[in-house]
Protein backbone atom coordinates (compact mmCIF):
# COMPACT_ATOMS: atom_id res chain seq x y z
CA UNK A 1 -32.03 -30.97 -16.58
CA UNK A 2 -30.70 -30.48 -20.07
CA UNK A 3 -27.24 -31.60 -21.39
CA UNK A 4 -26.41 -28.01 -22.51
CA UNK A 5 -27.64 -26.44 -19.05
CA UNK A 6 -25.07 -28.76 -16.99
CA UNK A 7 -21.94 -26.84 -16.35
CA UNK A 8 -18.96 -28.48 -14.09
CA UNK A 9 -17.08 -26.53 -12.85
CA UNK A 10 -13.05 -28.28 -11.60
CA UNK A 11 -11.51 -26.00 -8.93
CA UNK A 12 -7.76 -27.51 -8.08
CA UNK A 13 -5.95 -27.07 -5.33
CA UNK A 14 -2.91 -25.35 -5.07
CA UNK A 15 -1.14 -27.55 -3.21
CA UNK A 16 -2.02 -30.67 -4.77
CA UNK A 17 -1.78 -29.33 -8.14
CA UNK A 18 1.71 -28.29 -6.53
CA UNK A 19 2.25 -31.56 -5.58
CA UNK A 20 1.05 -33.62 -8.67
CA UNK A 21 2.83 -31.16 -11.38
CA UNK A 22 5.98 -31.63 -9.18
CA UNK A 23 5.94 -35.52 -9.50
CA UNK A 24 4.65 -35.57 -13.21
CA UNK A 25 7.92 -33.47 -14.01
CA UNK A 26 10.24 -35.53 -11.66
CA UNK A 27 9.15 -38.73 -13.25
CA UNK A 28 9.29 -37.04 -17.17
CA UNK A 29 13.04 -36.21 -16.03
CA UNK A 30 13.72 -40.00 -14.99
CA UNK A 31 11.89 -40.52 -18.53
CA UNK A 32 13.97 -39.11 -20.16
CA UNK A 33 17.43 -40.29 -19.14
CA UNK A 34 17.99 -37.59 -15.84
CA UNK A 35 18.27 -38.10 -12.17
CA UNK A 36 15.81 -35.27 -10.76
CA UNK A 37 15.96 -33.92 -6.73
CA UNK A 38 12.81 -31.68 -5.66
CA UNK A 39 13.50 -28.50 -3.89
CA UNK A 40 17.36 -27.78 -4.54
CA UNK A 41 18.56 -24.79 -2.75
CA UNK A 42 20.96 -22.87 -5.50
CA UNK A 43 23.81 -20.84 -4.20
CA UNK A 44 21.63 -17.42 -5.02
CA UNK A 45 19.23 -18.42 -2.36
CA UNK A 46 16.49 -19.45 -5.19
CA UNK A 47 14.74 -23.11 -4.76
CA UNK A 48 14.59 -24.63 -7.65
CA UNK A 49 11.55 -27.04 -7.36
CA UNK A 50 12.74 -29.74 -9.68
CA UNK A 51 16.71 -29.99 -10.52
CA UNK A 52 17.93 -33.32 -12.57
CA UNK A 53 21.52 -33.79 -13.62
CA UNK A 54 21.92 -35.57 -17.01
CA UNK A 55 24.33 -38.76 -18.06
CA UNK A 56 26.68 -36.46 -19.70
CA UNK A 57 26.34 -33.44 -16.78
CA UNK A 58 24.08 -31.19 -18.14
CA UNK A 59 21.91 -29.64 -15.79
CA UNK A 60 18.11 -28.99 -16.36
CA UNK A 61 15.86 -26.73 -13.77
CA UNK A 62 11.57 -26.98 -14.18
CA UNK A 63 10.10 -24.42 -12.38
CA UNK A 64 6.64 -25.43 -11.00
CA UNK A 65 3.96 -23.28 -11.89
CA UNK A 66 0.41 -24.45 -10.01
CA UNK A 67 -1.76 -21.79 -11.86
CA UNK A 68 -2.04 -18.24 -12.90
CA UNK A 69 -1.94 -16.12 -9.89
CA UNK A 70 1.32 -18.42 -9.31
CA UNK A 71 2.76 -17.23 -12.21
CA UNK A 72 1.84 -13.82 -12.23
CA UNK A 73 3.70 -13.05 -8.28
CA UNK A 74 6.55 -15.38 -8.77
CA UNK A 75 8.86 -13.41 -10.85
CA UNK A 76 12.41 -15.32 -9.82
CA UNK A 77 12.29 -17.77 -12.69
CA UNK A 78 14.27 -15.62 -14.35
CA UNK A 79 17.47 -15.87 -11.63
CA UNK A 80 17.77 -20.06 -12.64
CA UNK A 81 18.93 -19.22 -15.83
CA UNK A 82 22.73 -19.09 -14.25
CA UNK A 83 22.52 -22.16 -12.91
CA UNK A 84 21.39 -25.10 -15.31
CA UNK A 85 21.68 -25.26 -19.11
CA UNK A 86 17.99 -25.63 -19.60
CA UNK A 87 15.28 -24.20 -18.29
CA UNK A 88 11.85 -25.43 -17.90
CA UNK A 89 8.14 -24.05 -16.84
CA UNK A 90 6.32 -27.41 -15.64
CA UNK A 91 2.30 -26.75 -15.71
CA UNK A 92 -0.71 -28.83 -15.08
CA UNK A 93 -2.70 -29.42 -18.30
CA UNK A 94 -5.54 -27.25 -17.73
CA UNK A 95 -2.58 -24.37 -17.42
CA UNK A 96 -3.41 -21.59 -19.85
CA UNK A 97 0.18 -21.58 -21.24
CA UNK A 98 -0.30 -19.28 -23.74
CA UNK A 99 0.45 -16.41 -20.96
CA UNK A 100 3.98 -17.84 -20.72
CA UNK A 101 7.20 -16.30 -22.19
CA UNK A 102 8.30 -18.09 -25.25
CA UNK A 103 11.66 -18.37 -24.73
CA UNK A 104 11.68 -21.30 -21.77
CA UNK A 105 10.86 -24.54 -22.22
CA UNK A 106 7.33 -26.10 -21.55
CA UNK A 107 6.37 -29.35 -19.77
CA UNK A 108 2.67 -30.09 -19.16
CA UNK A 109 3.19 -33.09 -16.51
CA UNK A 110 0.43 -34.35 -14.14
CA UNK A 111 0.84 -36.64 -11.07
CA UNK A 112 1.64 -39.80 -13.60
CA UNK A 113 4.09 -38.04 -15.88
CA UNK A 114 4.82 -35.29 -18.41
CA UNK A 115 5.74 -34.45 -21.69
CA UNK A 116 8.05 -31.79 -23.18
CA UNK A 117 5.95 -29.37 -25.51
CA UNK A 118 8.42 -27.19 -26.05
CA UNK A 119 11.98 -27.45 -25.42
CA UNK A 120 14.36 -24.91 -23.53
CA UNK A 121 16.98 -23.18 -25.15
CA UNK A 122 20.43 -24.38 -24.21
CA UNK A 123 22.48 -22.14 -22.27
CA UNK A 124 26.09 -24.37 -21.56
CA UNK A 125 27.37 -23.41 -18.06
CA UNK A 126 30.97 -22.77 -17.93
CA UNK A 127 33.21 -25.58 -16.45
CA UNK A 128 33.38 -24.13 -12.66
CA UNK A 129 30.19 -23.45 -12.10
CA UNK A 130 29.04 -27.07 -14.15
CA UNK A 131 31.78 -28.70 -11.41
CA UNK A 132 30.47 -26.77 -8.35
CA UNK A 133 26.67 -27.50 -8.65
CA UNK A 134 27.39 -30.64 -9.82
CA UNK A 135 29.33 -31.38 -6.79
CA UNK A 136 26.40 -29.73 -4.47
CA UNK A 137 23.95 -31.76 -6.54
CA UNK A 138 25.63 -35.01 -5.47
CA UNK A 139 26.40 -34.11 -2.01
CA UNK A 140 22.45 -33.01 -1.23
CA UNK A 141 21.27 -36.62 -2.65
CA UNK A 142 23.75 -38.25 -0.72
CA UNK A 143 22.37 -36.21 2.57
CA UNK A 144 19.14 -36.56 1.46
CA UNK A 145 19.49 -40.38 1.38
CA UNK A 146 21.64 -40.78 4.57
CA UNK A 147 18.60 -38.74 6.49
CA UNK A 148 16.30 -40.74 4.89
CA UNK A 149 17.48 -44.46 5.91
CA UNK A 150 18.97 -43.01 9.99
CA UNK A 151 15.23 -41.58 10.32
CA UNK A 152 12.50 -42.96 12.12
């Protein structure tokens, strides 16, 4: 069979994709100076799927996105925006990310790591609201780690 006639196609799946975008953008925030939890409930009801806290306090949010239909029904992104003074899309490589607003940031991260290729627009959060989720923020890792070493 000829070179040109070849075609592969790579068919992802959504959950690993998920799964591998999730860690690429985790480890990109530890990369990069943050301390990142997964799946952070925000006091609008929203789940943030990765939210790191900075050395200085500032608070970033990357929304997952594992491909286009993704994208296209999840329309909440826009409700972070109150809670974090940047936010992020995180997207696999092979994520046409051309059919993304402009005005978010953009990490392309895989299941090793991630890079920034565009960065958010800071939004400061007022004092309060900085002190309350930064409070939560502390409190859930805390949890988190208690449940994790009394498990098992």
């Amino acid at each position: 069979m000829a070179a040109e006639l070849l075609q592969i196609d790579l068919v992802f799946s959504r959950p690993e994709t998920t799964l591998s975008v999730t860690r690429g953008a985790a480890r990109l925030m530890v990369d990069l100076g943050y301390a990142p939890l997964l799946e952070v409930c925000l006091p609008n009801g929203r789940r943030a799927d990765v939210m790191a806290i900075g050395p200085r306090g500032d608070i970033v949010i990357c929304e997952v996105k594992s491909g286009i239909e993704d994208y296209r029904v999840d329309r909440k992104w826009g409700e972070y925006g109150p809670f974090c003074d940047a936010f992020y899309f995180a997207v696999a490589p092979e994520f046409p990310s051309d059919i993304l607003p402009e005005h978010p940031g953009l990490i392309v991260a895989d299941g090793f790591g991630g890079a920034v290729v565009r960065d958010a627009p800071l939004a400061p959060l007022a004092p309060a609201r900085r002190k309350a989720l930064t409070i939560a923020f502390a409190r859930l890792g805390a949890m988190r780690t208690v449940r994790d070493q009394t498990a098992g």
